[in-house]
N, C-alpha and C. Protein backbone atom coordinates (compact mmCIF):
# COMPACT_ATOMS: atom_id res chain seq x y z
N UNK A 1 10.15 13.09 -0.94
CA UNK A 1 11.28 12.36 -1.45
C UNK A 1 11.21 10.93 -0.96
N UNK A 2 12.15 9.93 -1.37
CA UNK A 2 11.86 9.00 -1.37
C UNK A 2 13.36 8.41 -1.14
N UNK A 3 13.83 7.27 -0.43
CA UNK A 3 14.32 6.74 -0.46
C UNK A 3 14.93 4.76 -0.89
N UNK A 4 15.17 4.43 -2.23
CA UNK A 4 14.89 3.33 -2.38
C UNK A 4 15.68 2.25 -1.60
N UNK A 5 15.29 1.04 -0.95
CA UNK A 5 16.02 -0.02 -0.53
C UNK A 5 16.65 -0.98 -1.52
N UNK A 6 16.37 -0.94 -2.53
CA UNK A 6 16.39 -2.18 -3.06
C UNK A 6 17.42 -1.58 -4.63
N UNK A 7 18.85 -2.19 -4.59
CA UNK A 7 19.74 -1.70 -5.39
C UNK A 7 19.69 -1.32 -7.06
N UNK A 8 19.04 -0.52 -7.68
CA UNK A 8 18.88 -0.38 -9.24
C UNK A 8 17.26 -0.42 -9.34
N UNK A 9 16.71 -0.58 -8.07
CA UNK A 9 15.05 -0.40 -8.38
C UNK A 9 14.04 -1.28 -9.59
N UNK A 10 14.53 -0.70 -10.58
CA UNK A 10 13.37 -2.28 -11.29
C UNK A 10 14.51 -2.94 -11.72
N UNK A 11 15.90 -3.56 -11.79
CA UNK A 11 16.27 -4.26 -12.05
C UNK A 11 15.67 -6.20 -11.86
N UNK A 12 14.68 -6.46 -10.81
CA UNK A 12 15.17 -7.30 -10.45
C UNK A 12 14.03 -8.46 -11.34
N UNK A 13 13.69 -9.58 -11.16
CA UNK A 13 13.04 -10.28 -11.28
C UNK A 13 11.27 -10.00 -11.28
N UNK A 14 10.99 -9.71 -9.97
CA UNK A 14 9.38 -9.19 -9.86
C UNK A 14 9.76 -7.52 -10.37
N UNK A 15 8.75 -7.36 -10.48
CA UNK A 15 8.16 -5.93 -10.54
C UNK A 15 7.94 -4.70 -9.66
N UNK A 16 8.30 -5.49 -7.78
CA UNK A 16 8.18 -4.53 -7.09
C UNK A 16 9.34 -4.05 -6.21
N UNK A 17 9.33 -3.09 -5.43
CA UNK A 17 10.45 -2.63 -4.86
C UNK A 17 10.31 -1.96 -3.50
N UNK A 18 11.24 -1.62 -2.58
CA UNK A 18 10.55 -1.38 -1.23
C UNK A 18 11.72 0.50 -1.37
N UNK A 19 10.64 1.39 -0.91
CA UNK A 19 10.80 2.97 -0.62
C UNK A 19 10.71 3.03 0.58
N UNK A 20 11.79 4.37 1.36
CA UNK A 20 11.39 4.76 2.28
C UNK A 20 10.79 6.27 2.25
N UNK A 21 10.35 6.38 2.83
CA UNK A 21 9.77 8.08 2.51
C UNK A 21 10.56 8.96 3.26
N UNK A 22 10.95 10.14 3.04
CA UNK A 22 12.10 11.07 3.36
C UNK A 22 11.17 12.43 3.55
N UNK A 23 11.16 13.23 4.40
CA UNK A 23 10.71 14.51 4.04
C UNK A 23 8.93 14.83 4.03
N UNK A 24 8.23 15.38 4.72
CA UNK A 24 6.50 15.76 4.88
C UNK A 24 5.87 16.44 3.93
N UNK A 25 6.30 16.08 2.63
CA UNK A 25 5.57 17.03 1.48
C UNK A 25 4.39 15.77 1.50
N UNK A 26 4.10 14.55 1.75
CA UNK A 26 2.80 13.80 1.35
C UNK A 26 2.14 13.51 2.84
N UNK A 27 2.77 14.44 4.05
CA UNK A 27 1.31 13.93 5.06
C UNK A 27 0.14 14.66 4.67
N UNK A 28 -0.88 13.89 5.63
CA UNK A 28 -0.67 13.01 6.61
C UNK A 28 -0.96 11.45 6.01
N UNK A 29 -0.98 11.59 4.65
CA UNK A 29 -1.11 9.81 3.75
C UNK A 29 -0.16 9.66 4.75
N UNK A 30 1.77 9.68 4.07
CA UNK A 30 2.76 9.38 4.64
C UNK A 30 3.63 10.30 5.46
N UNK A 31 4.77 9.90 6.38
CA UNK A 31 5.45 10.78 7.23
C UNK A 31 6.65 9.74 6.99
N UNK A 32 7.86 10.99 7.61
CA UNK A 32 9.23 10.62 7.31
C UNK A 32 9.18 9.05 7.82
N UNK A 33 9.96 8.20 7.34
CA UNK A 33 10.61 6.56 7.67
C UNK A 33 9.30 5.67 7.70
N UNK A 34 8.19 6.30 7.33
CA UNK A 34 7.54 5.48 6.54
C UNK A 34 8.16 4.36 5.32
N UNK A 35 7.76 2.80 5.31
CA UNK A 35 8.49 2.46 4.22
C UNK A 35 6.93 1.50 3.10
N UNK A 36 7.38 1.74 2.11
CA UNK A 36 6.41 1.28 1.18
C UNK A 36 6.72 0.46 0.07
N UNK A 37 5.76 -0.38 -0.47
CA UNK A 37 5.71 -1.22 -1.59
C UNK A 37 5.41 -0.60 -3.09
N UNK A 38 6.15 -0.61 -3.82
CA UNK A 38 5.91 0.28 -5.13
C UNK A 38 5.90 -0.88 -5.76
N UNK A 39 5.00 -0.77 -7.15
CA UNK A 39 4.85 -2.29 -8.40
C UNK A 39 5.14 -0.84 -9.46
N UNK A 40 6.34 -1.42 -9.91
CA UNK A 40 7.12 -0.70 -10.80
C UNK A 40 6.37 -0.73 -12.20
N UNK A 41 6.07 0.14 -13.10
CA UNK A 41 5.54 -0.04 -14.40
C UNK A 41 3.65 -0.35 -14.05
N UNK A 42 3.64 0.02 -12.93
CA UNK A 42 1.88 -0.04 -12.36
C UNK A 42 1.35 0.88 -13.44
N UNK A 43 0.14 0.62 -14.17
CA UNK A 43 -0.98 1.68 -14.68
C UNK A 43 -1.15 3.31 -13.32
N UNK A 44 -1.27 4.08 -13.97
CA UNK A 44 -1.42 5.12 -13.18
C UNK A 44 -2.99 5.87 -13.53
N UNK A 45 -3.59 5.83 -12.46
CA UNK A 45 -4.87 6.82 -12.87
C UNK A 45 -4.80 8.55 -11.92
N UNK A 46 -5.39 8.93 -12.00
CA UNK A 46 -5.59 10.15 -10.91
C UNK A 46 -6.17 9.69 -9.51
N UNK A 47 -4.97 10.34 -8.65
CA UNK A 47 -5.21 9.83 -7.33
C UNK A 47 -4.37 9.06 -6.69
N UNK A 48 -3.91 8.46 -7.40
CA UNK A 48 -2.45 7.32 -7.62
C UNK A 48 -1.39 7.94 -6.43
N UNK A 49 -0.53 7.55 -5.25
CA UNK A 49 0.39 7.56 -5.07
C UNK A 49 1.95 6.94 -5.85
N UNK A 50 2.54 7.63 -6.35
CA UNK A 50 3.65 7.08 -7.40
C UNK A 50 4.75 7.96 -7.06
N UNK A 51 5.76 6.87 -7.42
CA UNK A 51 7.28 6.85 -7.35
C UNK A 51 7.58 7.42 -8.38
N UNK A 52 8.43 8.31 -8.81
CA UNK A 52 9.15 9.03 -9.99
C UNK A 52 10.66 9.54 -9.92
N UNK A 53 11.21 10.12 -10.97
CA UNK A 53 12.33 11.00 -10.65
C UNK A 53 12.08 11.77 -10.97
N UNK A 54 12.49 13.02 -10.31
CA UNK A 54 12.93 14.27 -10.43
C UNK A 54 12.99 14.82 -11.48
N UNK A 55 12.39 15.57 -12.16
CA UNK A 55 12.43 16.28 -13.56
C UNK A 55 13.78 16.85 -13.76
N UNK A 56 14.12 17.28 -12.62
CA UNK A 56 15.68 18.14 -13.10
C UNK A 56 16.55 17.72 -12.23
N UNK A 57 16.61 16.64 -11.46
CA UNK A 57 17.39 15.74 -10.57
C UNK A 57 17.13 14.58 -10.69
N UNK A 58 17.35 13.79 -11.75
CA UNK A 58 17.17 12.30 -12.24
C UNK A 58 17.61 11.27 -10.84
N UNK A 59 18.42 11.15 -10.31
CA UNK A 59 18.93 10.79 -9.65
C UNK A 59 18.46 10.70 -7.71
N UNK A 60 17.27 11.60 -7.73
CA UNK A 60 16.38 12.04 -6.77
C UNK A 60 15.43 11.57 -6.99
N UNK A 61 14.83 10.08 -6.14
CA UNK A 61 12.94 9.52 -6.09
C UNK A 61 12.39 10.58 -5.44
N UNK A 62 10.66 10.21 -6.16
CA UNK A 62 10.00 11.42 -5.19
C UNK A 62 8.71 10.67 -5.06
N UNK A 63 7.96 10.56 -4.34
CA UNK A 63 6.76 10.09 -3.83
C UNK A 63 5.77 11.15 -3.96
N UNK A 64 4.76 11.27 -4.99
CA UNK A 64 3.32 12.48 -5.06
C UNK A 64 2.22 12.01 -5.49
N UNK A 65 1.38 12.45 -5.23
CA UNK A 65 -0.18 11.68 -5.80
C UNK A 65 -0.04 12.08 -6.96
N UNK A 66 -0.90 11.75 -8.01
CA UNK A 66 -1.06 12.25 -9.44
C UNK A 66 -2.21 12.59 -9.71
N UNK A 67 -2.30 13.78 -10.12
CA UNK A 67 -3.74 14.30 -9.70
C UNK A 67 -4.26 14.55 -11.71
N UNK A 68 -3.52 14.65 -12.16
CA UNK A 68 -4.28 14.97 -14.00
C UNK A 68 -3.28 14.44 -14.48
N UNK A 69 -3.52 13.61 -16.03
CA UNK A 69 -3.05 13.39 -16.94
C UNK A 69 -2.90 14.80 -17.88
N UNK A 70 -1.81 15.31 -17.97
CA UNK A 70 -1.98 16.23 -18.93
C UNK A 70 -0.94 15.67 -20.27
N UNK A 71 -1.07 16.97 -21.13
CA UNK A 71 -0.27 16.62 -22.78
C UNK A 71 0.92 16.00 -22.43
N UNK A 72 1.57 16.92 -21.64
CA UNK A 72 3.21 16.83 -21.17
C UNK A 72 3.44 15.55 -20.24
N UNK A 73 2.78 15.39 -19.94
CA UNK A 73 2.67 14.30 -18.63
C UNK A 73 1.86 14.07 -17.35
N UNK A 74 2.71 13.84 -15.91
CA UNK A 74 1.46 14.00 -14.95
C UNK A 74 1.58 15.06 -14.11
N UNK A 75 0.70 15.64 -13.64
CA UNK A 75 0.65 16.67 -13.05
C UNK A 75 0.80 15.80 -11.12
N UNK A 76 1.53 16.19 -10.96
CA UNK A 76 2.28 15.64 -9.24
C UNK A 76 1.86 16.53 -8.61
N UNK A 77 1.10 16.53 -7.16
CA UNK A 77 1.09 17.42 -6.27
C UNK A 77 1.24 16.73 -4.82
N UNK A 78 1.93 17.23 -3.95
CA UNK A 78 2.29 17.24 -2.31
C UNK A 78 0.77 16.79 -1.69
N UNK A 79 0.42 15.81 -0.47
CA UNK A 79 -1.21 16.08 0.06
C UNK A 79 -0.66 17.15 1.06
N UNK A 80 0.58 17.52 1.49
CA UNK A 80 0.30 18.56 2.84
C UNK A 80 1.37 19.93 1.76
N UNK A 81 0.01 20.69 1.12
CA UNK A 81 -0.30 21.60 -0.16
C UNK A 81 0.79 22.62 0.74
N UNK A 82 0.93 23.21 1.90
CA UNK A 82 1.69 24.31 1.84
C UNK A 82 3.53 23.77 1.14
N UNK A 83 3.59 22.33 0.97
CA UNK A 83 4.74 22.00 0.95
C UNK A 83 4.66 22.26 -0.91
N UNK A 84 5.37 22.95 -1.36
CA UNK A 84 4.76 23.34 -2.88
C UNK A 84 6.65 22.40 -3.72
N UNK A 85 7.26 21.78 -3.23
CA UNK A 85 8.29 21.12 -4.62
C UNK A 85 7.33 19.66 -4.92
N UNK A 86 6.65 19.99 -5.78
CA UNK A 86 6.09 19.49 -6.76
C UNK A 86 5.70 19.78 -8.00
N UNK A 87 4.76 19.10 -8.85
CA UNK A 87 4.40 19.97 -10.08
C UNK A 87 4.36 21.10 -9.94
N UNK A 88 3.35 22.13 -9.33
CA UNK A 88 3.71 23.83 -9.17
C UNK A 88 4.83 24.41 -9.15
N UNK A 89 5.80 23.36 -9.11
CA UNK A 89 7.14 24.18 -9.15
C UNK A 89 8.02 23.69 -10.81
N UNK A 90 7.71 22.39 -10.90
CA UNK A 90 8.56 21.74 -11.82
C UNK A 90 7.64 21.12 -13.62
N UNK A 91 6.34 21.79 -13.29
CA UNK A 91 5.06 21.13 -14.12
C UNK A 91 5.81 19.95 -14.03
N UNK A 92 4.58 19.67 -15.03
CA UNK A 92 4.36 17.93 -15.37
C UNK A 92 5.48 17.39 -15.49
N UNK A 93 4.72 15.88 -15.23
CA UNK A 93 6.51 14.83 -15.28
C UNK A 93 6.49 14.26 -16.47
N UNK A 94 7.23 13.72 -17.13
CA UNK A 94 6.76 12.92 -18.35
C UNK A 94 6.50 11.43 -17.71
N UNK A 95 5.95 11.00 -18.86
CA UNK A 95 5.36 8.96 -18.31
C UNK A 95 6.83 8.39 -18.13
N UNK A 96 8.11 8.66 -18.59
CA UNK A 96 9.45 7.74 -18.98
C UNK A 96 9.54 8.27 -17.44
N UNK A 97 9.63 9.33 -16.59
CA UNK A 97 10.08 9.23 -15.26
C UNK A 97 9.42 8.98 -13.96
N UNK A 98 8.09 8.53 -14.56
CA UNK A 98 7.07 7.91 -13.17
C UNK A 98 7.42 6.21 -13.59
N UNK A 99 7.74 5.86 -12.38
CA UNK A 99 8.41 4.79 -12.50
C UNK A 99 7.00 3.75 -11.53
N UNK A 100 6.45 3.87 -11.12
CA UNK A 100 5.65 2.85 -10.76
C UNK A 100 4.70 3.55 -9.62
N UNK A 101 3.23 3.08 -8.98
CA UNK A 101 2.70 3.14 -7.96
C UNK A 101 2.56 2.37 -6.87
N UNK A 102 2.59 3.54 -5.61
CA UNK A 102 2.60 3.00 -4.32
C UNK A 102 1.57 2.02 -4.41
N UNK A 103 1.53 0.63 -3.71
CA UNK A 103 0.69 -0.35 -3.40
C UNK A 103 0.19 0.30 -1.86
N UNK A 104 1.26 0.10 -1.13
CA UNK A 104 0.96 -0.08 0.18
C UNK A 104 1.72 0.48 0.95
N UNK A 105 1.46 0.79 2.31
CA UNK A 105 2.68 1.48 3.11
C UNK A 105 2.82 0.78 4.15
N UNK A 106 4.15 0.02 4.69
CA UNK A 106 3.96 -1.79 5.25
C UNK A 106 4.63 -0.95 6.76
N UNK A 107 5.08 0.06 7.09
CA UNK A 107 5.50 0.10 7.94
C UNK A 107 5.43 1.80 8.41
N UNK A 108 4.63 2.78 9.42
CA UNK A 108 4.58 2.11 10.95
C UNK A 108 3.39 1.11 10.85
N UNK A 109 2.33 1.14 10.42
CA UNK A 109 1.16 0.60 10.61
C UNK A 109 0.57 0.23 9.04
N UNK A 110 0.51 -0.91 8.58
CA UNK A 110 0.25 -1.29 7.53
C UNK A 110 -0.97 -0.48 6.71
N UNK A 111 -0.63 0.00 5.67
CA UNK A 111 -1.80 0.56 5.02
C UNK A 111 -2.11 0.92 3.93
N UNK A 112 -3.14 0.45 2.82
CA UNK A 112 -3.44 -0.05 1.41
C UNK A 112 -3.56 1.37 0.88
N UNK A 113 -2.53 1.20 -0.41
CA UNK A 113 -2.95 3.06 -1.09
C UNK A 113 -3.44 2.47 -2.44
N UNK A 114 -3.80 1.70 -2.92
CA UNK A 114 -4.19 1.39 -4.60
C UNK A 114 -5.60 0.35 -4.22
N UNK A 115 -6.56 1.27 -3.76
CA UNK A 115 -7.76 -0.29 -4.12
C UNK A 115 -8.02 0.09 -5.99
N UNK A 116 -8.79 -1.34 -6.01
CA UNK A 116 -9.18 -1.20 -7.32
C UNK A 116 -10.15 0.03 -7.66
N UNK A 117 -10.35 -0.11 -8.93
CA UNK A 117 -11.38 0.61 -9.73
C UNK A 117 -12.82 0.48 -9.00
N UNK A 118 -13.31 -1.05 -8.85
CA UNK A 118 -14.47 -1.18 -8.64
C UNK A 118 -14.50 -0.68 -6.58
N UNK A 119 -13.64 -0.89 -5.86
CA UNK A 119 -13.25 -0.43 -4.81
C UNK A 119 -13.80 1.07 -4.34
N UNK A 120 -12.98 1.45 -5.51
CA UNK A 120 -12.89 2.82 -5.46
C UNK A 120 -14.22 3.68 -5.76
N UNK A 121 -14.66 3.48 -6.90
CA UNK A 121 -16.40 3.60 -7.38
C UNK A 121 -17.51 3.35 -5.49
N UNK A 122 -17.21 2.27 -5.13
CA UNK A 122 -18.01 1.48 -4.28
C UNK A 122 -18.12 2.64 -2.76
N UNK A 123 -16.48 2.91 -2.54
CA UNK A 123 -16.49 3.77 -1.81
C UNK A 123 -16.90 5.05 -1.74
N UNK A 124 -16.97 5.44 -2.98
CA UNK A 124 -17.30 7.30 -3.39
C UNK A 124 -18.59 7.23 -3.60
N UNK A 125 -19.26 6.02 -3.41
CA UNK A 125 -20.79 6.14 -4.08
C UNK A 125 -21.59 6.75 -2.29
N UNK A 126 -22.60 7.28 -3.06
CA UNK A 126 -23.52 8.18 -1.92
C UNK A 126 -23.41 7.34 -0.06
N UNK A 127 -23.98 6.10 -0.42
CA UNK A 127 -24.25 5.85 0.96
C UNK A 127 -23.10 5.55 1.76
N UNK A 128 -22.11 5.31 1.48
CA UNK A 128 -20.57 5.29 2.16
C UNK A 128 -19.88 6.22 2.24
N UNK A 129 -20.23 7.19 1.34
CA UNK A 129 -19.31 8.27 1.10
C UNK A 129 -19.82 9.09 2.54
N UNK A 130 -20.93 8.24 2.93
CA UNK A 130 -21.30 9.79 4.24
C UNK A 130 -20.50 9.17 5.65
N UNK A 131 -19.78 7.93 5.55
CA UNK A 131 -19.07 7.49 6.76
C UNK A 131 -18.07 8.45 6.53
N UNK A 132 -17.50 9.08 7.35
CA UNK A 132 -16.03 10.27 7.50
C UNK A 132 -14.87 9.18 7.35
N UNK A 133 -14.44 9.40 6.53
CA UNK A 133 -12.85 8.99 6.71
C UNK A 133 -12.63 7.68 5.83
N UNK A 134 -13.55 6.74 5.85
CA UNK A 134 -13.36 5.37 5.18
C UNK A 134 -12.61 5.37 3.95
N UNK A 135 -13.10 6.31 2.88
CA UNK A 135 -12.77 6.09 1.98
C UNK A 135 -11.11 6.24 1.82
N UNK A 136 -10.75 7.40 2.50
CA UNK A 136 -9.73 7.31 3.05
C UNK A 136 -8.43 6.68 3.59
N UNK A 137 -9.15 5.57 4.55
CA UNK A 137 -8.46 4.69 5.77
C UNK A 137 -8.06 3.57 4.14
N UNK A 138 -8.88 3.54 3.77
CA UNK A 138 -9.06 2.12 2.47
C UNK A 138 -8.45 3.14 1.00
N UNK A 139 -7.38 4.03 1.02
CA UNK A 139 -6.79 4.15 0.04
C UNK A 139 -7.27 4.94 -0.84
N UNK A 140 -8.31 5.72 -1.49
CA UNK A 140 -9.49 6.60 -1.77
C UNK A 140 -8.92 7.85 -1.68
N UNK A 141 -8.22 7.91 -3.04
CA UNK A 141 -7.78 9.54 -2.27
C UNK A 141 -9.14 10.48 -2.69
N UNK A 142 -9.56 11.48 -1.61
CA UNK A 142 -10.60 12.95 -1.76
C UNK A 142 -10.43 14.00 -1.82
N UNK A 143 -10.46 14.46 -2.63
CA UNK A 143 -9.78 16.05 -2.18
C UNK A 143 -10.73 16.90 -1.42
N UNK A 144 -9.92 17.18 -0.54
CA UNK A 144 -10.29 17.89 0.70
C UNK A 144 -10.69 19.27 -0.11
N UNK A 145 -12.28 20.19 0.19
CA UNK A 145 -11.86 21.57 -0.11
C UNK A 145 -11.96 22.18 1.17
C-alpha cells in the first residue's frame, strides 16, 4: 500500500508526486516509511514498480511491480511472494487505474527503480549479469527462482 503526500496526486502542474510506502508486501525493493518519486502517466513495461488503485477499493494506492501485460490489464505481483493481496487475489488491473511508475525511492537511502531500456539490456547482458546483485542495486528487476 501506499501512501500519497501530495493532495489529489496528478492534479498538479509537473507530472510527479511523492508516496509513502505502507505495509511489506514489496520487500526487500521497499519497507514500511519508505518514501518515493512516482512520474504519473509514466509508460509501463514489465518489471516496472507502479502506483495504482485498488481494483475494488478505488480510494486505496498500492505500490507492485508489473510483471505481464495481459488482455484485461496488468498483472501486479508483491516482491516478498508469501504476501499474496495482489493480482493472485484481485487479477489484472486495468491501464485507467495504474496511475504512474516508481522513479526512485528518495528516502531511507536514495535508490533508482526505472533505469532505461538501454540500462537495462546493458545490465542483463552475460558479462555483468555474473556480478551478484548489480543489476539489482541499479533498479533491474530479476526474478529470483
Amino acid at each position: 500500500m501506499a501512501r500519497s503526500t501530495e493532495p489529489g496526486g496528478r492534479g498538479g502542474v509537473l507530472p510527479f508526486g511523492l508516496v509513502d510506502v505502507a505495509g511489506p508486501s514489496m520487500v526487500p525493493t521497499l519497507r514500511e516509511g519508505d518514501r518515493l518519486l512516482v512520474r504519473y502517466g509514466a509508460p509501463i513495461r514489465p518489471g516496472a514498480v507502479v502506483l495504482f488503485r485498488h481494483p475494488f477499493q478505488q480510494d486505496l494506492l498500492v505500490v507492485k511491480r508489473a510483471t505481464a501485460r495481459r488482455a484485461a490489464g496488468w498483472w501486479l505481483l508483491s516482491d516478498n511472494r508469501p504476501v499474496d493481496s495482489d493480482s493472485r487475489s484481485y487479477g489484472a488491473v486495468p491501464d485507467e487505474l495504474v496511475l504512474g511508475r516508481v522513479l526512485l525511492r528518495l528516502r531511507p537511502r536514495p535508490a533508482w527503480l526505472a533505469p532505461g531500456r538501454r540500462l537495462e539490456r546493458l545490465l542483463l547482458a552475460p558479462r555483468l549479469a555474473r556480478l551478484p546483485g548489480l543489476a539489482r542495486r541499479l533498479g533491474v528487476w530479476v526474478e529470483e527462482l
